[in-house]
N, C-alpha and C. Protein backbone atom coordinates (compact mmCIF):
# COMPACT_ATOMS: atom_id res chain seq x y z
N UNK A 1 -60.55 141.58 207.76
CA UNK A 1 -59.82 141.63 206.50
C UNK A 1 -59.62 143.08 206.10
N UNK A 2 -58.34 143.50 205.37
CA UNK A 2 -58.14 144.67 204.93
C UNK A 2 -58.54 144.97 204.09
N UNK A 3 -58.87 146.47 203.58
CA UNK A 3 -59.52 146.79 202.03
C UNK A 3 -58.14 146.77 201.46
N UNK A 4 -58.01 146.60 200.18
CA UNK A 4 -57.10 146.56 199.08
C UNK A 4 -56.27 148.05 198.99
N UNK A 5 -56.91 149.44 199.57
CA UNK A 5 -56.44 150.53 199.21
C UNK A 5 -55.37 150.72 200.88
N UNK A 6 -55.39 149.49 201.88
CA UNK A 6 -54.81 149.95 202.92
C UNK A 6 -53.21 148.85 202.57
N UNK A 7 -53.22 148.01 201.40
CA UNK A 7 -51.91 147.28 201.75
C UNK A 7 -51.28 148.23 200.08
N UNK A 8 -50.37 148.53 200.72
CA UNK A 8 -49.16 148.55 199.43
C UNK A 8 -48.58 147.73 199.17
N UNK A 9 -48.05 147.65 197.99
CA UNK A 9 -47.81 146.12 196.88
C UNK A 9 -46.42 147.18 196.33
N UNK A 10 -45.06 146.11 196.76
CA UNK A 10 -44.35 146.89 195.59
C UNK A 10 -43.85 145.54 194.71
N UNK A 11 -43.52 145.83 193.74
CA UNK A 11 -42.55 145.19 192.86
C UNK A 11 -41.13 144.99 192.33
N UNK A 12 -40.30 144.23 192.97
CA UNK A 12 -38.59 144.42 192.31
C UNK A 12 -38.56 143.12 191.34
N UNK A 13 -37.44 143.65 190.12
CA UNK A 13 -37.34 142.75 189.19
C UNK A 13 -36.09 142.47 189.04
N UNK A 14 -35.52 141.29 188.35
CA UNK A 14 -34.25 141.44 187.82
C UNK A 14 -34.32 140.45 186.77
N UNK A 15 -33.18 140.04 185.72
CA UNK A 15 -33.61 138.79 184.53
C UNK A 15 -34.08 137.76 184.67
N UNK A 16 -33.39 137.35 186.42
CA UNK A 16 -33.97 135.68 186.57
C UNK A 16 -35.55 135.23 187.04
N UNK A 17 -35.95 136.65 188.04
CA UNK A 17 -37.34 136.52 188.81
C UNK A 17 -37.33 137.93 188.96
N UNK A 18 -38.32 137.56 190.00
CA UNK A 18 -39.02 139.05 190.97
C UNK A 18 -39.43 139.24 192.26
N UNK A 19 -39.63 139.65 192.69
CA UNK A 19 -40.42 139.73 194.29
C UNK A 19 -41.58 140.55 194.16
N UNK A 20 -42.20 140.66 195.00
CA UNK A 20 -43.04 141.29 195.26
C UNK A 20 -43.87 141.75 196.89
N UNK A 21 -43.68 142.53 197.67
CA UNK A 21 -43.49 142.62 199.13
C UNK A 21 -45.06 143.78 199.50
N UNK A 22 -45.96 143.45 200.02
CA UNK A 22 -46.68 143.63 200.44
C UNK A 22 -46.67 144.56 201.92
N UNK A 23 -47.00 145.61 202.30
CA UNK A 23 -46.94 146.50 203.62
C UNK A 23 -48.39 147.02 203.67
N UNK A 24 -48.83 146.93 205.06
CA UNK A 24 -50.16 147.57 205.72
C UNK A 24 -49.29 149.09 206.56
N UNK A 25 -49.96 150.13 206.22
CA UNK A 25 -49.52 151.65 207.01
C UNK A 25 -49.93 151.17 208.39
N UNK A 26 -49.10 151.61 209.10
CA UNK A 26 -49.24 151.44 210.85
C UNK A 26 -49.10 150.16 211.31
N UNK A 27 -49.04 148.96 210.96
CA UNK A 27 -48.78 147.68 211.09
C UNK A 27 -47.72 147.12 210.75
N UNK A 28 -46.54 146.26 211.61
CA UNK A 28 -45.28 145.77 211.33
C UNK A 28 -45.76 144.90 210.97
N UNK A 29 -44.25 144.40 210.01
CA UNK A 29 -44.21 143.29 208.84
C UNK A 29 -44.67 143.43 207.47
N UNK A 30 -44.40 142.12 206.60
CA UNK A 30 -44.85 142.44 205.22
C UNK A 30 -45.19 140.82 205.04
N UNK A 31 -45.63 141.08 203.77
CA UNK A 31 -46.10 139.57 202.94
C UNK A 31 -44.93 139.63 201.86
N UNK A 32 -44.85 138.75 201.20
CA UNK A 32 -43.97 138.47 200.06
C UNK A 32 -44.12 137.30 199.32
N UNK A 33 -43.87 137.71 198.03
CA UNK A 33 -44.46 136.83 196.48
C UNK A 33 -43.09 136.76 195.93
N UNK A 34 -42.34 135.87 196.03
CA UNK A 34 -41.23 134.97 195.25
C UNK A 34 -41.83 134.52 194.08
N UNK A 35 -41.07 134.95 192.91
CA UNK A 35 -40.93 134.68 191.43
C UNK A 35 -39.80 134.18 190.71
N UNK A 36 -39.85 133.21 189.84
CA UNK A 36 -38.92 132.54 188.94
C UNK A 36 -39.13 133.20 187.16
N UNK A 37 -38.31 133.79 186.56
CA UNK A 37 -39.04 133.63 184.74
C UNK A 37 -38.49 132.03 184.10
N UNK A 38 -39.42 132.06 183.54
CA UNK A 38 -39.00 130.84 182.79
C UNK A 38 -39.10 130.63 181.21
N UNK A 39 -39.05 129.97 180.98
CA UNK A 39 -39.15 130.30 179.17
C UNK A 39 -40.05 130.22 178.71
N UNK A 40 -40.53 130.87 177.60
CA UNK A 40 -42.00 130.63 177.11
C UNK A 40 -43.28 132.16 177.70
N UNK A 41 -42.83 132.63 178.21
CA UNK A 41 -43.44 133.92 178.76
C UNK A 41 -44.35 133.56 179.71
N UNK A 42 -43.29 132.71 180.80
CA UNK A 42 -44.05 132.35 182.13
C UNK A 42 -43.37 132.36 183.19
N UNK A 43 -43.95 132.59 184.13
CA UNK A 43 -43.51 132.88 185.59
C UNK A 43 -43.58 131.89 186.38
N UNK A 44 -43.14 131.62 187.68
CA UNK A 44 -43.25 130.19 188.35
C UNK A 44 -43.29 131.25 189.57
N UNK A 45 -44.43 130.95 190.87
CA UNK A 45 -44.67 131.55 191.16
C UNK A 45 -44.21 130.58 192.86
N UNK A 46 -42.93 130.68 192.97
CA UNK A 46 -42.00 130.28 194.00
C UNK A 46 -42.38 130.19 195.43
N UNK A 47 -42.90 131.55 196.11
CA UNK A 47 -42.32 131.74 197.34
C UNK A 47 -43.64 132.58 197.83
N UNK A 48 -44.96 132.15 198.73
CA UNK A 48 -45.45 133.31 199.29
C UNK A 48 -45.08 133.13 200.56
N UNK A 49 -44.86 133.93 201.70
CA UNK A 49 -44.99 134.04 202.58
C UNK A 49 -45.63 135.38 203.75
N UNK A 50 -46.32 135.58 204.77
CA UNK A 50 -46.91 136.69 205.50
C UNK A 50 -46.34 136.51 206.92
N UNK A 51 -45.86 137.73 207.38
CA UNK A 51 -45.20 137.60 208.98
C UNK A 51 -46.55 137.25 210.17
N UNK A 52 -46.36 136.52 210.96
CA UNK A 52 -47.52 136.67 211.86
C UNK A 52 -48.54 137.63 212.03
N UNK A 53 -47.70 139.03 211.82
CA UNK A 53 -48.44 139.56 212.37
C UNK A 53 -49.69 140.46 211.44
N UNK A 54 -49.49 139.57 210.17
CA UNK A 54 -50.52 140.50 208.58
C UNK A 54 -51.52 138.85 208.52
N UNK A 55 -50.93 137.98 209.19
CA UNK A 55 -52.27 136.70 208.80
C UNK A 55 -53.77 136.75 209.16
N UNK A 56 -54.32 135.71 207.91
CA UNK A 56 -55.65 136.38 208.20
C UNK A 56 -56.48 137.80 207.60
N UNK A 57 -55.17 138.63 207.63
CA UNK A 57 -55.56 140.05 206.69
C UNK A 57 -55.97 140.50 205.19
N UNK A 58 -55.64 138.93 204.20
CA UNK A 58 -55.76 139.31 203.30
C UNK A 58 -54.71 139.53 202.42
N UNK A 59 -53.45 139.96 202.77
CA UNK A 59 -52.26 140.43 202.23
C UNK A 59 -51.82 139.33 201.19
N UNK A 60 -51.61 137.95 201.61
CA UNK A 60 -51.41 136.99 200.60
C UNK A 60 -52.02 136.76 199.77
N UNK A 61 -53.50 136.79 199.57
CA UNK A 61 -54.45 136.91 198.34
C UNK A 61 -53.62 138.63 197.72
N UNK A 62 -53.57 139.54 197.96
CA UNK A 62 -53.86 140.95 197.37
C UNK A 62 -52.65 140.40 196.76
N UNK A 63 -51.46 139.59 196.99
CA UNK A 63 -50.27 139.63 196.42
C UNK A 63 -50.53 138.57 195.50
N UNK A 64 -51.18 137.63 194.97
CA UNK A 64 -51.48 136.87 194.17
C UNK A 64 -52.71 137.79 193.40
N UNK A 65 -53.23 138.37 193.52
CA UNK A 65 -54.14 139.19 192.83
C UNK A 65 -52.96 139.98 191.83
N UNK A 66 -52.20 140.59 192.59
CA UNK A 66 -51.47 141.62 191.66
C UNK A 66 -50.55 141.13 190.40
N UNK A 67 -49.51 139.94 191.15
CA UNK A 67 -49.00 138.58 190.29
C UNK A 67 -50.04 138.86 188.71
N UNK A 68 -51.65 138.03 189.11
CA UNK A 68 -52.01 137.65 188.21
C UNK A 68 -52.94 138.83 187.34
N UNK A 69 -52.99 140.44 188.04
CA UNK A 69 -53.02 141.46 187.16
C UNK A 69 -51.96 141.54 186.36
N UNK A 70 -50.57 141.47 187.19
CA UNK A 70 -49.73 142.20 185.98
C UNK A 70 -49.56 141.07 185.02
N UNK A 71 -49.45 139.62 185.40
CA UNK A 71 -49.43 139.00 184.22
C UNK A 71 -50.16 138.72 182.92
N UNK A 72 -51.82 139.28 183.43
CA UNK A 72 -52.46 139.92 182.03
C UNK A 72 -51.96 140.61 181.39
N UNK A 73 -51.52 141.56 182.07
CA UNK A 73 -50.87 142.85 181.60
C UNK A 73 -49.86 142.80 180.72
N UNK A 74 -49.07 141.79 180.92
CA UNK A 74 -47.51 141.55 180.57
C UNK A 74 -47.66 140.42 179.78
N UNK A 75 -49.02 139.28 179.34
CA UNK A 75 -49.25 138.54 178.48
C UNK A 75 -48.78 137.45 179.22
N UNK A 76 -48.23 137.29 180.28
CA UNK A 76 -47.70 136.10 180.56
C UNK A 76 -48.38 134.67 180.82
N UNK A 77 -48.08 133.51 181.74
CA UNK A 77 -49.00 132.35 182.13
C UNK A 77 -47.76 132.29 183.78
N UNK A 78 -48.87 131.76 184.47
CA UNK A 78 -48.46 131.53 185.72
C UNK A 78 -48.22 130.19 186.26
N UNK A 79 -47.14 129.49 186.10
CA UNK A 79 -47.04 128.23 187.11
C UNK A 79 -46.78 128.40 188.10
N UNK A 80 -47.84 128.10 189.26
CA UNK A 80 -48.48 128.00 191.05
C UNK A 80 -48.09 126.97 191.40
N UNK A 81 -46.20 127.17 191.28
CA UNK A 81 -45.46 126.16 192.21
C UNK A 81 -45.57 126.16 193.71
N UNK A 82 -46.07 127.53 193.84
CA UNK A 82 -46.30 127.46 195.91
C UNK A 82 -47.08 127.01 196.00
N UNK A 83 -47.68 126.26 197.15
CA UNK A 83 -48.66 125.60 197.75
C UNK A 83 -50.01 126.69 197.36
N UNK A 84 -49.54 127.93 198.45
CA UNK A 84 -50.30 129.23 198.58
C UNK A 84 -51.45 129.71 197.13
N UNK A 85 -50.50 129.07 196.10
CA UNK A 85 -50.48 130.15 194.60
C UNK A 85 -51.74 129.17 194.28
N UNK A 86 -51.34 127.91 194.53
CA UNK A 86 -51.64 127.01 193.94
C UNK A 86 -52.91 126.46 194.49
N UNK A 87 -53.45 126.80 195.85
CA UNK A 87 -54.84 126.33 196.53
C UNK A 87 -55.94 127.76 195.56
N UNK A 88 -55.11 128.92 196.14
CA UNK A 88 -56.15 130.30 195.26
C UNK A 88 -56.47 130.17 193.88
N UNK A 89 -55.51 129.54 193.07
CA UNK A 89 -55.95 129.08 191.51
C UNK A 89 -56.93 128.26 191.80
N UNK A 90 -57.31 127.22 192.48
CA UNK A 90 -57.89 126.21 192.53
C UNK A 90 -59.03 126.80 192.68
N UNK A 91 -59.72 127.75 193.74
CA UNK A 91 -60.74 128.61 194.36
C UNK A 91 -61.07 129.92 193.31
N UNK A 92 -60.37 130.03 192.26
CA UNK A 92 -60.83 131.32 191.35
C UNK A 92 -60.26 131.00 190.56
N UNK A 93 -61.71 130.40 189.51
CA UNK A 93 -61.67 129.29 188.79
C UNK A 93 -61.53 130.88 187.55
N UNK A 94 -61.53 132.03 187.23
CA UNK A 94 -61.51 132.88 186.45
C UNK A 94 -60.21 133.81 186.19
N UNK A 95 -59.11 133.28 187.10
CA UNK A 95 -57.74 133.20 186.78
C UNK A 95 -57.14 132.35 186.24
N UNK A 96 -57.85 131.20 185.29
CA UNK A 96 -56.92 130.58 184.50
C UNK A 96 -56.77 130.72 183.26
N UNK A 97 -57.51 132.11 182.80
CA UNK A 97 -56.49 132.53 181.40
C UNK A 97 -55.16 132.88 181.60
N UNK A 98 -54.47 132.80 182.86
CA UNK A 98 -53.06 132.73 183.10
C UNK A 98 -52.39 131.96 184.11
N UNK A 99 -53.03 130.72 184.42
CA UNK A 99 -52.47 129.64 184.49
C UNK A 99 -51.71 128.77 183.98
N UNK A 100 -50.52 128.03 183.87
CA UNK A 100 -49.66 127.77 183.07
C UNK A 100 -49.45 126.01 184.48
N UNK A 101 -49.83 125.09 183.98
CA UNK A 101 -49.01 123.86 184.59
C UNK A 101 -48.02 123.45 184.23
């Protein structure tokens, strides 16, 4: 598993959603966090996916970690429409002050 200071996390936004794309230095491919906004100051948390070659590494947790930093951050609640979003809520039972069903 990777330490947290070896994957970069970026963030793109626009009115409807967001992305969010995950990169390890020296390693091809990325992870990626598909986002919906929705009304009410919540996010729907769409789309994870990791290329073969980052599985196993960690990258899909660090990108649901960040999701549910910035949505402290930003006051929001998270509906874990992905499968992905939605097993890690289940397992860290101390991310549901921004859980949103």
């Amino acid at each position: 598993m990777l330490m947290a200071g070896e994957i970069t996390i970026t963030r793109s936004e626009d009115a409807s959603g967001g992305r969010y794309e995950a990169r390890v230095a020296g390693r091809d491919g990325f992870g990626e966090l598909t986002y919906s906004r929705r009304s009410g100051g919540r996010l729907s948390a769409d789309h994870t996916g990791v290329d073969d070659s980052l599985r196993g590494t960690g990258v899909g947790k660090a990108l649901v970690e960040r999701l549910v930093d910035d949505a402290r951050g930003e006051q929001l609640k998270i509906i874990p429409r992905c499968s992905f979003v939605k097993a890690l809520f289940q397992r860290h039972r101390e991310w549901s002050d921004v859980m949103d069903s």
